[in-house]
Protein backbone atom coordinates (compact mmCIF):
# COMPACT_ATOMS: atom_id res chain seq x y z
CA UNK A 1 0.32 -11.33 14.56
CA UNK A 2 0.67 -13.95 11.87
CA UNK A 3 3.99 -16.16 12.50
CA UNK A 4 4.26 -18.24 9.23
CA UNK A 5 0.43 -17.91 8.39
CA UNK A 6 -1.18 -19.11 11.37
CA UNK A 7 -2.46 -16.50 14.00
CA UNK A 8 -0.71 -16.35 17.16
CA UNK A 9 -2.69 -14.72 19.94
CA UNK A 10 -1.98 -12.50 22.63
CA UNK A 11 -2.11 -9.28 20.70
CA UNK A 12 0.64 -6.79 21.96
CA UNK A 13 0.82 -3.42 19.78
CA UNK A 14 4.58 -3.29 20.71
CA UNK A 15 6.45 -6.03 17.89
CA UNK A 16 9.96 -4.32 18.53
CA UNK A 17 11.94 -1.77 20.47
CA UNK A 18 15.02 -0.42 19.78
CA UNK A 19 18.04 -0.08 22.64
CA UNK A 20 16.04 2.84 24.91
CA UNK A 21 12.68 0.95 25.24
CA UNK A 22 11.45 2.43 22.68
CA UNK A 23 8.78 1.63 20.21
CA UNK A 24 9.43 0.28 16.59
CA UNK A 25 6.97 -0.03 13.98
CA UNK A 26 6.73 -2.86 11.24
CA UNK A 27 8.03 -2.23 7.61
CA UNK A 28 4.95 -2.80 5.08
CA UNK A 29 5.48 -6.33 3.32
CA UNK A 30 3.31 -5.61 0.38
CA UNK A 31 4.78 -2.63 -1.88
CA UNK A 32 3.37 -2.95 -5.86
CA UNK A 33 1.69 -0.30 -7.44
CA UNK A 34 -1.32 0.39 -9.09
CA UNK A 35 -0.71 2.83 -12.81
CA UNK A 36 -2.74 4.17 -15.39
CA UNK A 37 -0.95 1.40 -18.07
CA UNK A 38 -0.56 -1.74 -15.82
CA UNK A 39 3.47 -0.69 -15.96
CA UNK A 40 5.20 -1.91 -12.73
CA UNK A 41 6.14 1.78 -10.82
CA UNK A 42 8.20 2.86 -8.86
CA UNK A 43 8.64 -0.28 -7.08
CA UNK A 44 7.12 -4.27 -7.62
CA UNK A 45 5.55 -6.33 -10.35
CA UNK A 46 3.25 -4.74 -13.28
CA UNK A 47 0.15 -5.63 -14.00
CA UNK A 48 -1.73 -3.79 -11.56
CA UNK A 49 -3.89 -1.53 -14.06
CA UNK A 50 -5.81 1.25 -13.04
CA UNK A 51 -9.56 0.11 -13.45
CA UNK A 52 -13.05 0.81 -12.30
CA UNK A 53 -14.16 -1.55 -9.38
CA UNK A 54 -11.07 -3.98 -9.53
CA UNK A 55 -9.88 -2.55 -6.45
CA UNK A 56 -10.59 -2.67 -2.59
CA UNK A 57 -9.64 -0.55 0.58
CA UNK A 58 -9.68 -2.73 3.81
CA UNK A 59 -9.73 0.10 6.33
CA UNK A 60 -10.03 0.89 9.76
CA UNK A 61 -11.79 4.30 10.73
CA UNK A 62 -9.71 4.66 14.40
CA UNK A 63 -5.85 4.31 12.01
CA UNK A 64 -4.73 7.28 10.90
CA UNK A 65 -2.66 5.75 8.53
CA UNK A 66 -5.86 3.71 6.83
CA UNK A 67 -7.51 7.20 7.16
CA UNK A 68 -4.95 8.80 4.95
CA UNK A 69 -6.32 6.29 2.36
CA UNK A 70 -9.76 7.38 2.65
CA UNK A 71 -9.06 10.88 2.43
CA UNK A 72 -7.08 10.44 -1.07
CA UNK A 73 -9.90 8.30 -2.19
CA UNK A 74 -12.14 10.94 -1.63
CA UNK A 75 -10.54 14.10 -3.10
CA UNK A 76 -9.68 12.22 -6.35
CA UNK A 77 -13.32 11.70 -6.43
CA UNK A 78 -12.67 7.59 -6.79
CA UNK A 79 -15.40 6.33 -4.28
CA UNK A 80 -17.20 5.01 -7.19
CA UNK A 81 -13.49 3.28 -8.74
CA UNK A 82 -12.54 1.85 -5.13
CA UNK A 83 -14.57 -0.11 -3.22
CA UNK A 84 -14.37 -0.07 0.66
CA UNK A 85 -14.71 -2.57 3.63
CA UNK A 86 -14.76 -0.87 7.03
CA UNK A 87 -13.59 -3.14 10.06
CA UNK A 88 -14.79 -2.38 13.69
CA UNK A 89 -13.48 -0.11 15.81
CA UNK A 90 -12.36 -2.82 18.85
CA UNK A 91 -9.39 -4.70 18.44
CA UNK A 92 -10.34 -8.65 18.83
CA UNK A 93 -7.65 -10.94 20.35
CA UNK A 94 -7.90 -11.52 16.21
CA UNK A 95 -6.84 -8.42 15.32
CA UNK A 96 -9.33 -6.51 13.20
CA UNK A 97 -12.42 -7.86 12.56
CA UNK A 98 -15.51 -7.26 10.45
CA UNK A 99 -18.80 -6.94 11.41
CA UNK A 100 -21.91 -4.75 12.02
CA UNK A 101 -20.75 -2.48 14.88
CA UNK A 102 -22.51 1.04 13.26
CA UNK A 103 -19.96 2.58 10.80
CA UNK A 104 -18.33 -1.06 10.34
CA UNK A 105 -19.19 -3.44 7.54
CA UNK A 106 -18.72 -7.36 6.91
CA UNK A 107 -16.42 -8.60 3.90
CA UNK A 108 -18.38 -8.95 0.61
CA UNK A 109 -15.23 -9.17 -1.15
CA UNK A 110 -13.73 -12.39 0.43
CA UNK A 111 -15.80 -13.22 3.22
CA UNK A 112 -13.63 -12.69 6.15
CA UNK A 113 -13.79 -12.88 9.34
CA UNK A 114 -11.07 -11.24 10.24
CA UNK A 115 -8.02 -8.95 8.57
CA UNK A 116 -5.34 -11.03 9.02
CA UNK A 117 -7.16 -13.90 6.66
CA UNK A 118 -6.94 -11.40 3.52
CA UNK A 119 -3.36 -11.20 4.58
CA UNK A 120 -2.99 -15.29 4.26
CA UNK A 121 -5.31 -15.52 1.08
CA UNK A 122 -2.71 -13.00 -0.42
CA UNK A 123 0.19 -15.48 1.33
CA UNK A 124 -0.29 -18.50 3.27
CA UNK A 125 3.17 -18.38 5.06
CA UNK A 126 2.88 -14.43 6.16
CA UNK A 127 4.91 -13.48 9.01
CA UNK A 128 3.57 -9.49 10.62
CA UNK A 129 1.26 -8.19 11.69
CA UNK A 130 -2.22 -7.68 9.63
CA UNK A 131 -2.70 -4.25 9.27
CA UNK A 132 -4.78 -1.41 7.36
CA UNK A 133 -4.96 -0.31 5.32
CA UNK A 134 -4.89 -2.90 2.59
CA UNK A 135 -5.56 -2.48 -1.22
CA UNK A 136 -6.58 -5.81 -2.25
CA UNK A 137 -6.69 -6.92 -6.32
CA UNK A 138 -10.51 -8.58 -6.56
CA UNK A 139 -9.05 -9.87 -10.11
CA UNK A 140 -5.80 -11.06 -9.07
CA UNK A 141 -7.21 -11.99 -5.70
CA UNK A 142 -4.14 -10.32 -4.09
CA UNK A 143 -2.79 -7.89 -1.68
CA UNK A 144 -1.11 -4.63 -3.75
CA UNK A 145 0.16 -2.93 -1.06
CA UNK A 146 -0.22 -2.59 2.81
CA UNK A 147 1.35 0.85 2.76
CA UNK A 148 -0.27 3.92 3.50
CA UNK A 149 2.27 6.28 1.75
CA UNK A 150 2.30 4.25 -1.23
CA UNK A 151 -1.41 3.89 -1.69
CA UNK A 152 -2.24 7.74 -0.93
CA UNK A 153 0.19 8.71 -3.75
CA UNK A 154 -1.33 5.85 -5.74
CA UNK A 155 -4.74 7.01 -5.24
CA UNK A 156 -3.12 10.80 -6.69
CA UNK A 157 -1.54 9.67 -9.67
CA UNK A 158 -1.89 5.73 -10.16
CA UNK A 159 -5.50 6.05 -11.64
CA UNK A 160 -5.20 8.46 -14.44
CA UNK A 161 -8.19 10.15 -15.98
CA UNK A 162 -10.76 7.74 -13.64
CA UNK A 163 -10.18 9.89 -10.89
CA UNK A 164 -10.22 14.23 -10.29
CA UNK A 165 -6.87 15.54 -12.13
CA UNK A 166 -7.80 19.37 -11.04
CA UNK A 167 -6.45 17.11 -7.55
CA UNK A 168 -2.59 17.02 -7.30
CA UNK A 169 -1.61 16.20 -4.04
CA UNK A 170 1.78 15.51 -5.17
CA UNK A 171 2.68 18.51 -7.53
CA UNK A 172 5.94 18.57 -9.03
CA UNK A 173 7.35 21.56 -8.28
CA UNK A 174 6.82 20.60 -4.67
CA UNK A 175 7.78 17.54 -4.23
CA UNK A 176 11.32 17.98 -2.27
CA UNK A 177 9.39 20.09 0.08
CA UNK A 178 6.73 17.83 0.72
CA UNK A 179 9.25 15.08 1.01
CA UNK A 180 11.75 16.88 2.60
CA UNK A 181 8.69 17.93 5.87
CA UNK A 182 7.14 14.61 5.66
CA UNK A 183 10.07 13.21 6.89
CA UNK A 184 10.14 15.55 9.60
CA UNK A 185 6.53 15.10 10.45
CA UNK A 186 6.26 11.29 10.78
CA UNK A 187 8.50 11.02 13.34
CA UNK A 188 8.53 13.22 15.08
CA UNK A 189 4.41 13.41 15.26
CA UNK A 190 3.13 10.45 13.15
CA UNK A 191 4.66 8.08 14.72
CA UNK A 192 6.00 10.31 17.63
CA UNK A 193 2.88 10.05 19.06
CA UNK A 194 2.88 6.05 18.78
CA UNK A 195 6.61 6.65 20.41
CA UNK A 196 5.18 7.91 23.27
CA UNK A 197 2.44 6.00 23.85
CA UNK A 198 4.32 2.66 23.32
CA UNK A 199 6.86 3.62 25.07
CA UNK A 200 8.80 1.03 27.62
CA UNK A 201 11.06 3.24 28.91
CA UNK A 202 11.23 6.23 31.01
CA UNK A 203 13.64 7.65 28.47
CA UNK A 204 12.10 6.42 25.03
CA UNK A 205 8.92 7.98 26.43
CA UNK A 206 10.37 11.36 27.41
CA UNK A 207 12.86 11.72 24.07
CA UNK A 208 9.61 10.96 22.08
CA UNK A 209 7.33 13.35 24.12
CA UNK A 210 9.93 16.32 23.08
CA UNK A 211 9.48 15.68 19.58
CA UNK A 212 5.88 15.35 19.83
CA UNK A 213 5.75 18.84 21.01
CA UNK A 214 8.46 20.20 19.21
CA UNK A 215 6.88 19.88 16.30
CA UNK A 216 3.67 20.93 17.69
CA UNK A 217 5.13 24.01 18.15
CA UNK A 218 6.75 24.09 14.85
CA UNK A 219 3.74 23.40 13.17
CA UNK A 220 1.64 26.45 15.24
CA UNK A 221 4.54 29.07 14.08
CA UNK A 222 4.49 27.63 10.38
CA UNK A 223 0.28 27.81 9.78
CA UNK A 224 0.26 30.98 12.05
CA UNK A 225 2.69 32.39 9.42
CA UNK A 226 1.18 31.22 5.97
CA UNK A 227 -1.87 28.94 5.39
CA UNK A 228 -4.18 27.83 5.19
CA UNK A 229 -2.60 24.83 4.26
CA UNK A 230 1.20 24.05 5.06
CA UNK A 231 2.12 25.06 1.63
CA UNK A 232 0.03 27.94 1.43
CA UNK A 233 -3.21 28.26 -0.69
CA UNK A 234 -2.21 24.66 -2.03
CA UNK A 235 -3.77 21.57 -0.20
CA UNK A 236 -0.71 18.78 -0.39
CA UNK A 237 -0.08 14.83 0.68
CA UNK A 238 1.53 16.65 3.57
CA UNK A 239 -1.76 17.84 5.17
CA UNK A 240 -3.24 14.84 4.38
CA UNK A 241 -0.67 13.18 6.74
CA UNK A 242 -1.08 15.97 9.28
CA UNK A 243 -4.39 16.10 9.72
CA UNK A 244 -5.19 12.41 10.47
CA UNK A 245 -3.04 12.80 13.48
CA UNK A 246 -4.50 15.83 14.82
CA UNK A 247 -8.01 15.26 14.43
CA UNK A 248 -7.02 12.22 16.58
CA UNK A 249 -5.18 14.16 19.43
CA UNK A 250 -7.54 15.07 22.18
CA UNK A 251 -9.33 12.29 21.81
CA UNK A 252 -6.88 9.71 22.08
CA UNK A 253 -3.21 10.84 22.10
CA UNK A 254 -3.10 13.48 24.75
CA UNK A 255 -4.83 11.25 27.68
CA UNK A 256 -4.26 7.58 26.28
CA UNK A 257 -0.55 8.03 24.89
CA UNK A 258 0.53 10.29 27.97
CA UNK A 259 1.21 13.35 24.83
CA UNK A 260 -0.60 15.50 27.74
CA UNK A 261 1.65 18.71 27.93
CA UNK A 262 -0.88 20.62 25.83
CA UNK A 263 -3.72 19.81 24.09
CA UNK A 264 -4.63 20.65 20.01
CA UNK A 265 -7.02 23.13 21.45
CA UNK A 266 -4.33 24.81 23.12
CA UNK A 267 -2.93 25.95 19.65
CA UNK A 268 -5.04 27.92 17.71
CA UNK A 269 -3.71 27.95 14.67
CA UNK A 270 -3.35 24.27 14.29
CA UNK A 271 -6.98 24.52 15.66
CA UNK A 272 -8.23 26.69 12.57
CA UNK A 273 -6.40 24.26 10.59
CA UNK A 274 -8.40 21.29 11.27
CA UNK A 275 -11.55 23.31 10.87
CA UNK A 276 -10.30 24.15 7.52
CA UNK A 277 -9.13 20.68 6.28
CA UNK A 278 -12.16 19.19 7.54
CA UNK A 279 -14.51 21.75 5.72
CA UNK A 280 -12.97 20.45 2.35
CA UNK A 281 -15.97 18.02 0.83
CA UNK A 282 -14.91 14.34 1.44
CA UNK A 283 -12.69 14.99 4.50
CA UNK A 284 -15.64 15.16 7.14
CA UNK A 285 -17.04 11.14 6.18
CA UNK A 286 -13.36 10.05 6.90
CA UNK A 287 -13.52 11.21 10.44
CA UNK A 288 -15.27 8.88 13.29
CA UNK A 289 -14.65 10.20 16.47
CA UNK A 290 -16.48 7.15 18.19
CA UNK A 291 -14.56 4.49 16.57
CA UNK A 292 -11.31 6.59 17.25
CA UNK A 293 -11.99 6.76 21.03
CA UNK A 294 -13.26 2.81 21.53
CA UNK A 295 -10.84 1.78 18.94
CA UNK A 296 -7.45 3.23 20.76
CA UNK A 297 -9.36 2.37 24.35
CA UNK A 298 -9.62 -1.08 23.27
CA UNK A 299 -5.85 -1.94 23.64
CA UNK A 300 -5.44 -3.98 26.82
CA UNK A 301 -1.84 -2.79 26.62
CA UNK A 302 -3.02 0.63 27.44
CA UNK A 303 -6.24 0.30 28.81
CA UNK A 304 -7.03 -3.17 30.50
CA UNK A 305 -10.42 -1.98 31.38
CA UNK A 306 -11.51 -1.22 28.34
CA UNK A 307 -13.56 1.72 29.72
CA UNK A 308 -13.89 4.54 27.32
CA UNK A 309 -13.99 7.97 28.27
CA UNK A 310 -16.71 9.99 27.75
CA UNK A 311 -14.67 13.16 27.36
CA UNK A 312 -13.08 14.98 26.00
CA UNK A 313 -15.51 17.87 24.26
CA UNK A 314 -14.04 19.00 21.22
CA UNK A 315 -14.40 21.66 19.56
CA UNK A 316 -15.11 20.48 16.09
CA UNK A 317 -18.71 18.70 15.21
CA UNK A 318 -18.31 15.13 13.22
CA UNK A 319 -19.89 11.43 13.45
C-alpha cells in the first residue's frame, strides 16, 4: 500500500480486522462524480462534465468490483465515451501493474508502471491501498472516484444522452428495493466471500462462511421463484453486482477462499442465471476466466506457490 505516497512493500490483502479476526475492507478515498452538466452530485466537487473521451477506466479483469465497471460501460453502450486500461492479472509486490500479459494493456494515458502511481499523480501524500477500479480525469489529470458503486451508477445516469437511455439500471420506482437487497448482498456474498477467504480466525471464517451460503440459498429460492433477473423481466445494478461474484465462484472462491460447502453448479437456478446475464451483448468481453484464476492464485497470502489450478471445468464457455 501507499503510506504517505511512497510504496511500502510486502503486499498483504488483509489492511484491517475487526475484534473476531476478521477481514475489513478499505473505504474508497476518491468519491466525486461525473454529471451530464458538470454540477457536483450527490457527493464532491463539480466540474466533472460528462464528455466524450475525457474519461478513463483503470481496471483489473480478475476484481469483481472493477468488473462491475466494465459491465455498466458496456450496456450504456459508452465504450467509445470511456476509454480503458487493463492491468495484468498477477499481483506484483507493486500492486497492479501494466503490461502485455494477453488481455492486459500498458498505460497510454499516463505512462505507468504501476496502479498505485495514478493514485500519487492524483495525490502525492496518499495513504491506502491502490485499487481498481479507477476513473481517472485525462483533462483534469485526476482521480474521480475509486469506487465501484459510485462509478457503475455514474456510468447509468452521469453521462446523459452520450450513452444508451433505453438502459436504466437504476429505475426509480425501484430504487429502495435495489438498495434495500444490495445491502444484503454485499455482505453477506460480495464481500462475504472476501470474509471468508481473509479470514484470521476460526470464528470470523465460519460466521462469514454462513452468510456466504445463506444467501446462496436465498438467492436459488428468489430466481427459482421469478426471473430471469432478480427483479423479474427487468435487468438492475443489483445483477450487475451479483453476477461478478458468481461468475467468479468455482473458479476462485469455492477452492481458494475455503467457500467449499457447495459449488455455483450445485444450484441450478443461480446456474441458469449466469447463462442468462452473460448472454446479454457486452457482458461476455467483461469475463476472463484466465486472469480470474492466476489473478486470485497470485496472492502469496493464499497461495505461496503460486501454482494455478488447472480445474475446475465450468460449465459456461468464455475467454
Amino acid at each position: 500500500m501507499l503510506v504517505e505516497g511512497k510504496w511500502t512493500a510486502d503486499w498483504h490483502p488483509v489492511q484491517a480486522t475487526d475484534e473476531k479476526g476478521g477481514f475489513v475492507r478499505q473505504i474508497s478515498g476518491f468519491r466525486n462524480w461525473i454529471t451530464p452538466d458538470g454540477e457536483a452530485d450527490p457527493t464532491g466537487e463539480g466540474g466533472f462534465k460528462a464528455e466524450a473521451g475525457r474519461y478513463h477506466l483503470y481496471v483489473a479483469l480478475i476484481c469483481p468490483w472493477a468488473s462491475r465497471t466494465l459491465i455498466g460501460r458496456a450496456l450504456k453502450k459508452l465504450e467509445d465515451v470511456i476509454s480503458v486500461s487493463i492491468v495484468e492479472p498477477a499481483l506484483s509486490d507493486q500492486g497492479w501493474r501494466f503490461g502485455d500479459y494477453p488481455g492486459s494493456d500498458l498505460d497510454d494515458v499516463n505512462g505507468a508502471s504501476f496502479l498505485h502511481e495514478i493514485y500519487t499523480s492524483a495525490d502525492s501524500v496518499y495513504t491506502g491501498r491502490a485499487t481498481v477500479p479507477v476513473l481517472f480525469d485525462k483533462e483534469r489529470r485526476t482521480i474521480v472516484n475509486n469506487e465501484s458503486a459510485d462509478i457503475l451508477r455514474m456510468l447509468n445516469s452521469g453521462f446523459g444522452s452520450l450513452g444508451d437511455e433505453s438502459i436504466d439500471l437504476y429505475p426509480e420506482d425501484l430504487r429502495a428495493q435495489i438498495d434495500g437487497l444490495n445491502e444484503r448482498i454485499y455482505p453477506m456474498l460480495n464481500n462475504g466471500v472476501y470474509r471468508t477467504g481473509f479470514a484470521t480466525t476460526q470464528i470470523a471464517y465460519e460466521e462469514a462462511f454462513a452468510d456466504v451460503f445463506t444467501m446462496l440459498d436465498e438467492l436459488e429460492t428468489r430466481l427459482e421463484n421469478r426471473g430471469p433477473f432478480l427483479f423479474g423481466d427487468r435487468m438492475t445494478e443489483a445483477d450487475v453486482r451479483l453476477f461478478v461474484t458468481l461468475i467468479r465462484f468455482d473458479a476462485a472462491y469455492h477452492g481458494l477462499f475455503k467457500c467449499n460447502l457447495r459449488r455455483l453448479a450445485d444450484y441450478p437456478s443461480l446456474s441458469r442465471y449466469v447463462e442468462t446475464v452473460l448472454a446479454i451483448p457486452g457482458v461476455r468481453g467483461t469475463v476472463n476466466i484466465d486472469h480470474i484464476k492466476r489473478g486470485y492464485y497470485s496472492i502469496k497470502a493464499l497461495n505461496p506457490t503460486g501454482i494455478v489450478p488447472v480445474g475446475p471445468q465450468l460449465p459456461f464457455a468464455t475467454a
